[in-house]
Structure formats: structure tokens, C-alpha cells
Protein backbone atom coordinates (compact mmCIF):
# COMPACT_ATOMS: atom_id res chain seq x y z
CA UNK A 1 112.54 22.82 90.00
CA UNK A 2 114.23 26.18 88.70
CA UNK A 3 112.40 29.22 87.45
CA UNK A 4 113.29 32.23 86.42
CA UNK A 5 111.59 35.38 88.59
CA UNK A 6 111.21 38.91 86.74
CA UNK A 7 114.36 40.00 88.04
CA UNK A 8 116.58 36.87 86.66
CA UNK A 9 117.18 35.58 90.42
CA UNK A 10 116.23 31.49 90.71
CA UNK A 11 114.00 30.25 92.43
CA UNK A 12 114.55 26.77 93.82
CA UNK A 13 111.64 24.52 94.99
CA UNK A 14 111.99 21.86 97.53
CA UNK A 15 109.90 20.01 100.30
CA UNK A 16 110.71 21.14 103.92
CA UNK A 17 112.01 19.01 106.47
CA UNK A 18 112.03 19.45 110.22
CA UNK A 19 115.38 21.56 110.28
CA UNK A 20 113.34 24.11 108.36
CA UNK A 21 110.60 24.73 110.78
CA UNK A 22 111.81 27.65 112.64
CA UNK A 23 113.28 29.69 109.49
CA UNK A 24 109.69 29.26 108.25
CA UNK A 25 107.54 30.13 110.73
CA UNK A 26 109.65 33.37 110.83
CA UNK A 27 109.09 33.82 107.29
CA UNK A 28 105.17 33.25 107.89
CA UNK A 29 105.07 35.84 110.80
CA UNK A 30 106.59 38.60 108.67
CA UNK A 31 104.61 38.15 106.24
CA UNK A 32 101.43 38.55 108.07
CA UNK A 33 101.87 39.98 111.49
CA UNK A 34 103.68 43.07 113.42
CA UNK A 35 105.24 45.81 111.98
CA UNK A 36 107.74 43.77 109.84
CA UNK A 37 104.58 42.74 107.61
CA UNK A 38 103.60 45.83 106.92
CA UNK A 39 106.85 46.41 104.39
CA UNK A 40 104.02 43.93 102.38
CA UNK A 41 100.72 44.22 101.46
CA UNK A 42 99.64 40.78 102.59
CA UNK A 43 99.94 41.85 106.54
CA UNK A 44 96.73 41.37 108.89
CA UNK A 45 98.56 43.44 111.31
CA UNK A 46 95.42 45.33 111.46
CA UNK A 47 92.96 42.78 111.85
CA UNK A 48 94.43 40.09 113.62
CA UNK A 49 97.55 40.38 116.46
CA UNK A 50 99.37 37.53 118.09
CA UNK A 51 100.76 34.50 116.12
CA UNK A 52 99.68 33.06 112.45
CA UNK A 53 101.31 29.83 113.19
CA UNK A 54 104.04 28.10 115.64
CA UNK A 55 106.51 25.65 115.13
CA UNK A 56 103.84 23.10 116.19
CA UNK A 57 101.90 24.04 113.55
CA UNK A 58 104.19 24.18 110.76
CA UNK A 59 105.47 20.39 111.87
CA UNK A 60 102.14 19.19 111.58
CA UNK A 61 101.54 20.53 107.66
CA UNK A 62 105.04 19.05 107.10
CA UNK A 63 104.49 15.61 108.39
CA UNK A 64 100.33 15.22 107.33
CA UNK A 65 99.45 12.55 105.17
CA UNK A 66 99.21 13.86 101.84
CA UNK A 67 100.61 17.07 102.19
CA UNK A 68 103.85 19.10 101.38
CA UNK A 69 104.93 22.55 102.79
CA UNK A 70 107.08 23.46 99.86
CA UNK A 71 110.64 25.56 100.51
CA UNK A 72 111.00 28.61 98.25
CA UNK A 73 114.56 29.52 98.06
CA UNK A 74 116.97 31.77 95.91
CA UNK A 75 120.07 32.02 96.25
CA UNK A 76 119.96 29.28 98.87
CA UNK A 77 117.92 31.63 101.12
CA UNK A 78 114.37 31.41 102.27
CA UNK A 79 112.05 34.14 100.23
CA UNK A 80 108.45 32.02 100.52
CA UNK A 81 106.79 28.78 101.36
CA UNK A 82 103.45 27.02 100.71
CA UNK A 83 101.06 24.34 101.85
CA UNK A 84 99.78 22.09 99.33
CA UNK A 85 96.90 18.87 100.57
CA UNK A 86 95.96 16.62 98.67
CA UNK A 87 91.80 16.49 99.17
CA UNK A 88 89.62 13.64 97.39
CA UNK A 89 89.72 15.62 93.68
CA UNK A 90 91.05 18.63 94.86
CA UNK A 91 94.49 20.08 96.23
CA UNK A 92 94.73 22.37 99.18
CA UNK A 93 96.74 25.66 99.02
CA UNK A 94 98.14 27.41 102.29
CA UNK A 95 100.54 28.96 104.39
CA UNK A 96 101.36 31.00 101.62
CA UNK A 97 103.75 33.45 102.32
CA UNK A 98 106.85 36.00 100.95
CA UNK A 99 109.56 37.98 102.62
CA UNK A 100 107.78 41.15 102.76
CA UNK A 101 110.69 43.09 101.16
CA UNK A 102 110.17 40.73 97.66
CA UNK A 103 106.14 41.25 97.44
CA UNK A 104 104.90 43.02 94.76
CA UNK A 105 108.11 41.88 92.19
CA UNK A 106 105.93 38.83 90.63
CA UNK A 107 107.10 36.07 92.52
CA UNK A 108 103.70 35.04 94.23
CA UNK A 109 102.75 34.53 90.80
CA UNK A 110 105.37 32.09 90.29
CA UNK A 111 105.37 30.40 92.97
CA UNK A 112 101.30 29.67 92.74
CA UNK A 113 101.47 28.70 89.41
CA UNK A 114 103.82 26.18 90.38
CA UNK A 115 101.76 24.62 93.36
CA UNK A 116 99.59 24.33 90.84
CA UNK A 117 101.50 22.47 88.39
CA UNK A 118 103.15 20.56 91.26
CA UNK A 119 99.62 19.36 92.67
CA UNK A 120 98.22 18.47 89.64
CA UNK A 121 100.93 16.42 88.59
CA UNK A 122 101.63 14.64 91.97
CA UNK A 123 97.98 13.96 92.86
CA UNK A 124 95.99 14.10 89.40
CA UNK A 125 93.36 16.71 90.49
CA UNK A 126 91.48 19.53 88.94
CA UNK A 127 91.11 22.10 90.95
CA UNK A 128 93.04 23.87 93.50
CA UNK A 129 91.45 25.01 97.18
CA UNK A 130 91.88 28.10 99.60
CA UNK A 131 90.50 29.95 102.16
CA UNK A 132 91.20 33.48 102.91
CA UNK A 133 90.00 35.97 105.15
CA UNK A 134 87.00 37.42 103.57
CA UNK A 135 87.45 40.38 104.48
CA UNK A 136 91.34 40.83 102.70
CA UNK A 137 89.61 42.53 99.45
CA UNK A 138 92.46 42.73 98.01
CA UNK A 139 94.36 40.03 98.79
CA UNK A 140 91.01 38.18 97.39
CA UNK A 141 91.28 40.49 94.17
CA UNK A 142 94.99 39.34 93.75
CA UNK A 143 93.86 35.14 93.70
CA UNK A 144 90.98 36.39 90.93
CA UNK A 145 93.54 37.71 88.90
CA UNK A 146 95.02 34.55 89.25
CA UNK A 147 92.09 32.58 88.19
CA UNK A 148 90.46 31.97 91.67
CA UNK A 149 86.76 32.62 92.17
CA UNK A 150 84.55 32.97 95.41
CA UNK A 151 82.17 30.28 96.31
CA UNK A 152 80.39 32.61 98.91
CA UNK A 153 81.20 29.43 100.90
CA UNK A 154 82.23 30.83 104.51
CA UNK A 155 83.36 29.22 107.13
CA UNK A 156 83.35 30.85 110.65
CA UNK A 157 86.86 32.32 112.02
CA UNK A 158 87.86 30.75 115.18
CA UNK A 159 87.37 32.94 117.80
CA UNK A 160 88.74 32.38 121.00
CA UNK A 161 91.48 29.98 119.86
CA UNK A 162 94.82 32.57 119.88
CA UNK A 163 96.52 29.73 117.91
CA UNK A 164 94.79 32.06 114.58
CA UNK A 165 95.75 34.83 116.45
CA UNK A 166 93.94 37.54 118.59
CA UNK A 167 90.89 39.34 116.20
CA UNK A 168 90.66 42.69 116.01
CA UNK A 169 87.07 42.59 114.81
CA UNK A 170 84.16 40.62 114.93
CA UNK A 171 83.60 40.45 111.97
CA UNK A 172 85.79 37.58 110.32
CA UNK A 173 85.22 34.81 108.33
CA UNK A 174 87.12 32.33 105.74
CA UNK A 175 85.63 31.95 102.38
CA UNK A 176 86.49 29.24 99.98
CA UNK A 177 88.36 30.14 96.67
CA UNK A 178 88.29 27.67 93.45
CA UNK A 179 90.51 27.36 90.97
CA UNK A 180 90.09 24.60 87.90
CA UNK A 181 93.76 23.76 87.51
């Protein structure tokens, strides 16, 4: 699917394949960790070093049952990807991420309102999952201005594991978003 972005550019939708895996998780690292993520706002640079994902990990969301890592490309070139699941009555979102020189010019928008659409019409459900950091106010401000609202539902942060990456406080937690879609 085409859409239009703010500036005019298309964007192009399309599922990954294996081919893709390293261009993406160097699109998810950028977006999240090390200095190139702070040219973003979504960066966790400050709470959270080491790795957000590895190519093991972004194989494994591409070939799950019931699951797509959609491609976001325009101009033919990489600029964001997510993770959509299809759970029971409810779709999955994840492994959302821009080029951190595009955030903040309206394309998150646009590409979560298409998951959306996308999930909805491929699996039938009503409402779309997430879990973010509790902690990433605003990043949790952005998905209620999108319609998402917390549950209070946490679930504990994996400490320990360095496959999340390496905390930089004790204090961290994933909370569960809801969206009726």
C-alpha cells in the first residue's frame, strides 16, 4: 500500500523477508540506542545500553506464526518497520521504529494507523496491543494521542537478560497499552 506522508514522499508497505534482517535491525538500533538515536526522541540511550534486538531476534518476529514485521520504505529505502501478532481478539504492535533523522515529520502516525488498518483487516480483531517502557512519559503521551490508553497492567523488565539490553536503572517495567481499533 501507498500513502502519502506530510511532505508528499511515498511510503511503501511490504512484509520483510530474510534478506531484510540486517538493514532492519540497524534501523531498530538507531532508533533506540547510542548516540545515533538521540537525533530522535524515541532513544533509551539513557536508560538502557547494549542491543534492542539482533538479527536472531528480528528472524524470529519475521518467521512466527501469525505475525508480520512490516517494511516501511520510500523511495525504495528503509525509513521504519513494525511488528504486528495476531493474539486471540487482539493484534500485537512492536518493534516500532523510524530513522531518527524523519521523527517528528508525522510519519509514525502513518505508519500506526496503518498497522492498524492492516491488522484489523487481516485478522478481524478489535483492538490493538503494546507494551512500552513505563517509564518513556512521553513516548507513552505520543500512543494517547493516538488513541492508546494505560491498563496500569505491568509486566516486570527483564533484568539480567542483555538480549533487552543493559538497564541503567532499576526501576523499569512494561505496561500494557489498548487501543479499540
Amino acid at each position: 500500500m501507498d500513502t502519502a506522508t506530510p511532505d508528499s514522499a511515498r511510503l511503501a508497505f511490504r512484509d520483510a523477508t530474510e534478506a531484510d534482517v540486517p538493514a532492519l535491525v540497524a534501523l531498530i538500533e538507531s532508533a533506540y540506542r547510542g548516540d545515533s538515536s538521540r537525533t530522535g526522541w524515541t532513544t533509551e540511550a539513557d536508560i538502557l545500553q547494549g542491543q534492542r534486538t539482533d538479527e536472531q531476534g528480528v528472524r524470529d518476529v519475521i518467521g512466527a506464526p501469525a505475525s508480520r514485521l512490516l517494511a516501511v520504505e520510500r523511495g525504495g529505502e528503509l525509513v521504519a518497520c513494525c511488528q504486528l501478532e495476531h493474539r486471540g481478539d487482539a493484534a500485537y504492535f512492536g518493534m516500532f521504529a523510524v530513522r531518527p533523522g524523519l521523527q517528528g515529520g508525522g510519519l509514525g502516525k502513518l505508519i500506526i494507523a496503518e498497522a492498524e488498518r492492516a491488522a484489523k483487516e487481516s485478522w478481524g480483531v478489535g483492538e490493538m496491543h503494546m507494551t512500552v517502557i513505563s517509564v518513556r512519559d512521553d513516548l507513552i503521551a505520543w500512543y494517547e494521542r493516538r488513541g492508546y490508553c494505560r491498563t496500569g497492567a505491568l509486566t516486570p523488565f527483564p533484568y539480567g537478560d542483555e538480549r533487552f539490553g543493559i538497564p541503567q536503572r532499576d526501576d523499569l517495567a512494561f505496561e500494557l497499552l489498548v487501543k479499540t481499533i
